[in-house]
Protein backbone atom coordinates (compact mmCIF):
# COMPACT_ATOMS: atom_id res chain seq x y z
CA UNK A 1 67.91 104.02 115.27
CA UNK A 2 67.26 103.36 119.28
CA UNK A 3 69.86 105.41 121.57
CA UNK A 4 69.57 104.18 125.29
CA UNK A 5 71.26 105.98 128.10
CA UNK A 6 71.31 104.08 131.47
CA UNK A 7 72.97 106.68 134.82
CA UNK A 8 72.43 108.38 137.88
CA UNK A 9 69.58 110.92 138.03
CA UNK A 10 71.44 112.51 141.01
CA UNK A 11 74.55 113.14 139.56
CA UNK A 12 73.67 113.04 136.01
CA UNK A 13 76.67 110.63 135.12
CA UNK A 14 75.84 108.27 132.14
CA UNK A 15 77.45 105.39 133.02
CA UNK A 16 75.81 102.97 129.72
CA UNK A 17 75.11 104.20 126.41
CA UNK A 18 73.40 101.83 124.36
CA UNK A 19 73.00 101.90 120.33
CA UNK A 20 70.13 99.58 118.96
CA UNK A 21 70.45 97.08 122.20
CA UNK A 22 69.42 93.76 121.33
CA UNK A 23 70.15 94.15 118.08
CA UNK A 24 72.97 92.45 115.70
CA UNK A 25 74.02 95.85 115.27
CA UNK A 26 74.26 96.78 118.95
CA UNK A 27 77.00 99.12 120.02
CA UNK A 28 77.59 99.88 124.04
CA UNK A 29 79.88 102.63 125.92
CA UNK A 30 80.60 101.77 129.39
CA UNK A 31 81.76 105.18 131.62
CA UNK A 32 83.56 104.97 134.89
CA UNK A 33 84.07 108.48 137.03
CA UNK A 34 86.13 109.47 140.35
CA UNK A 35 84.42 110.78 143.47
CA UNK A 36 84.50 114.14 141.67
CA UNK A 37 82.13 112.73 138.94
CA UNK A 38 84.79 113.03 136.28
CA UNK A 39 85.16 110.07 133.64
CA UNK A 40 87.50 108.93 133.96
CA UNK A 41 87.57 105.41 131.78
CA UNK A 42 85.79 104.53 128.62
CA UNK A 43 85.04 101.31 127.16
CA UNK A 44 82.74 99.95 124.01
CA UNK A 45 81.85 96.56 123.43
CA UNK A 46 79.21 94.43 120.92
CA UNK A 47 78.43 92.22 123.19
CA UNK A 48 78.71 93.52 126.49
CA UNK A 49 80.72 90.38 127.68
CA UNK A 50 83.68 91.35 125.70
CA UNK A 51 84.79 95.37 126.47
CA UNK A 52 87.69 97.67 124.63
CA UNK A 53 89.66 99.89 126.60
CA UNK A 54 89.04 103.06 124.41
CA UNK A 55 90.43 106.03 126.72
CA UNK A 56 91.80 106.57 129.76
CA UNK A 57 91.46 110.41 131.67
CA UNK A 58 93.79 111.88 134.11
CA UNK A 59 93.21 115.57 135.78
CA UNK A 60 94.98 117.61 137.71
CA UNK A 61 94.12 118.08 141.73
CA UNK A 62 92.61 121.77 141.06
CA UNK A 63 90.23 119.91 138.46
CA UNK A 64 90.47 120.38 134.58
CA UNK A 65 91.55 117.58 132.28
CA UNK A 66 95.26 116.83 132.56
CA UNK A 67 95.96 113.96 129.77
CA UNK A 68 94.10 111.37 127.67
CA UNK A 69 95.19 107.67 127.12
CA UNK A 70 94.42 106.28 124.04
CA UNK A 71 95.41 102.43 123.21
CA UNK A 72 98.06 102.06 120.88
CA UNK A 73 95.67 99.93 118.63
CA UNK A 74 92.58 102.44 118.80
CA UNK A 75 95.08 104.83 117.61
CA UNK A 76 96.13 102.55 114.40
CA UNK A 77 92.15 102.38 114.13
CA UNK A 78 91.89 105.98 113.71
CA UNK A 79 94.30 106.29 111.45
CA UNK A 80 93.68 103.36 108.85
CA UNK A 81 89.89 104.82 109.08
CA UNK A 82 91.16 108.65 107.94
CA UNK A 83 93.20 107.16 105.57
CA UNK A 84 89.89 105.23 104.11
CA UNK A 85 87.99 109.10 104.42
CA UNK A 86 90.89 110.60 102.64
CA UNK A 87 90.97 107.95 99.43
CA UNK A 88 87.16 108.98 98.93
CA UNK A 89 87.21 112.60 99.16
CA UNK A 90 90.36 112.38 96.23
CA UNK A 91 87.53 110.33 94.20
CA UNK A 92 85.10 112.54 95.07
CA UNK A 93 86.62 115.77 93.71
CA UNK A 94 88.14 114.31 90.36
């Protein structure tokens, strides 16, 4: 497993993660921050042509997190994934 992080040395932001790059089995998150260096958008894509919305961060002027946007669809993701985790922990304990 290869974990790549590409960012800012000065600020420390991480604005590409890569998972096994160049690989068929690569996996990227994109970050995009405000002049306070908060993130404040975050996408994934395969390819890094093609990028998912995955959250969206709003904070409040005196600085902590206020909300998080997550697409309707991600959210269906989620659950249909739980749902999967739940079936095979009931198989797992009978």
């Amino acid at each position: 497993m290869e974990i790549l992080l590409r960012g800012q040395v000065k600020t420390g932001n991480v604005h590409f993660l890569y998972y096994q790059k160049d690989k068929s089995d690569q996996f990227i998150h994109r970050y995009e921050y405000d002049g306070d260096n908060r993130v404040t958008e975050v996408y994934t894509s395969r390819d890094g042509i093609v990028w998912d919305n995955d959250a969206n961060y709003d904070y409040y002027a005196h600085g902590p997190i206020a909300r998080t946007h997550i697409p309707r669809n991600y959210i269906k993701k989620l659950h249909e994934l739980s749902c999967s985790f739940c079936f095979f922990d009931r198989m797992a304990i009978f």
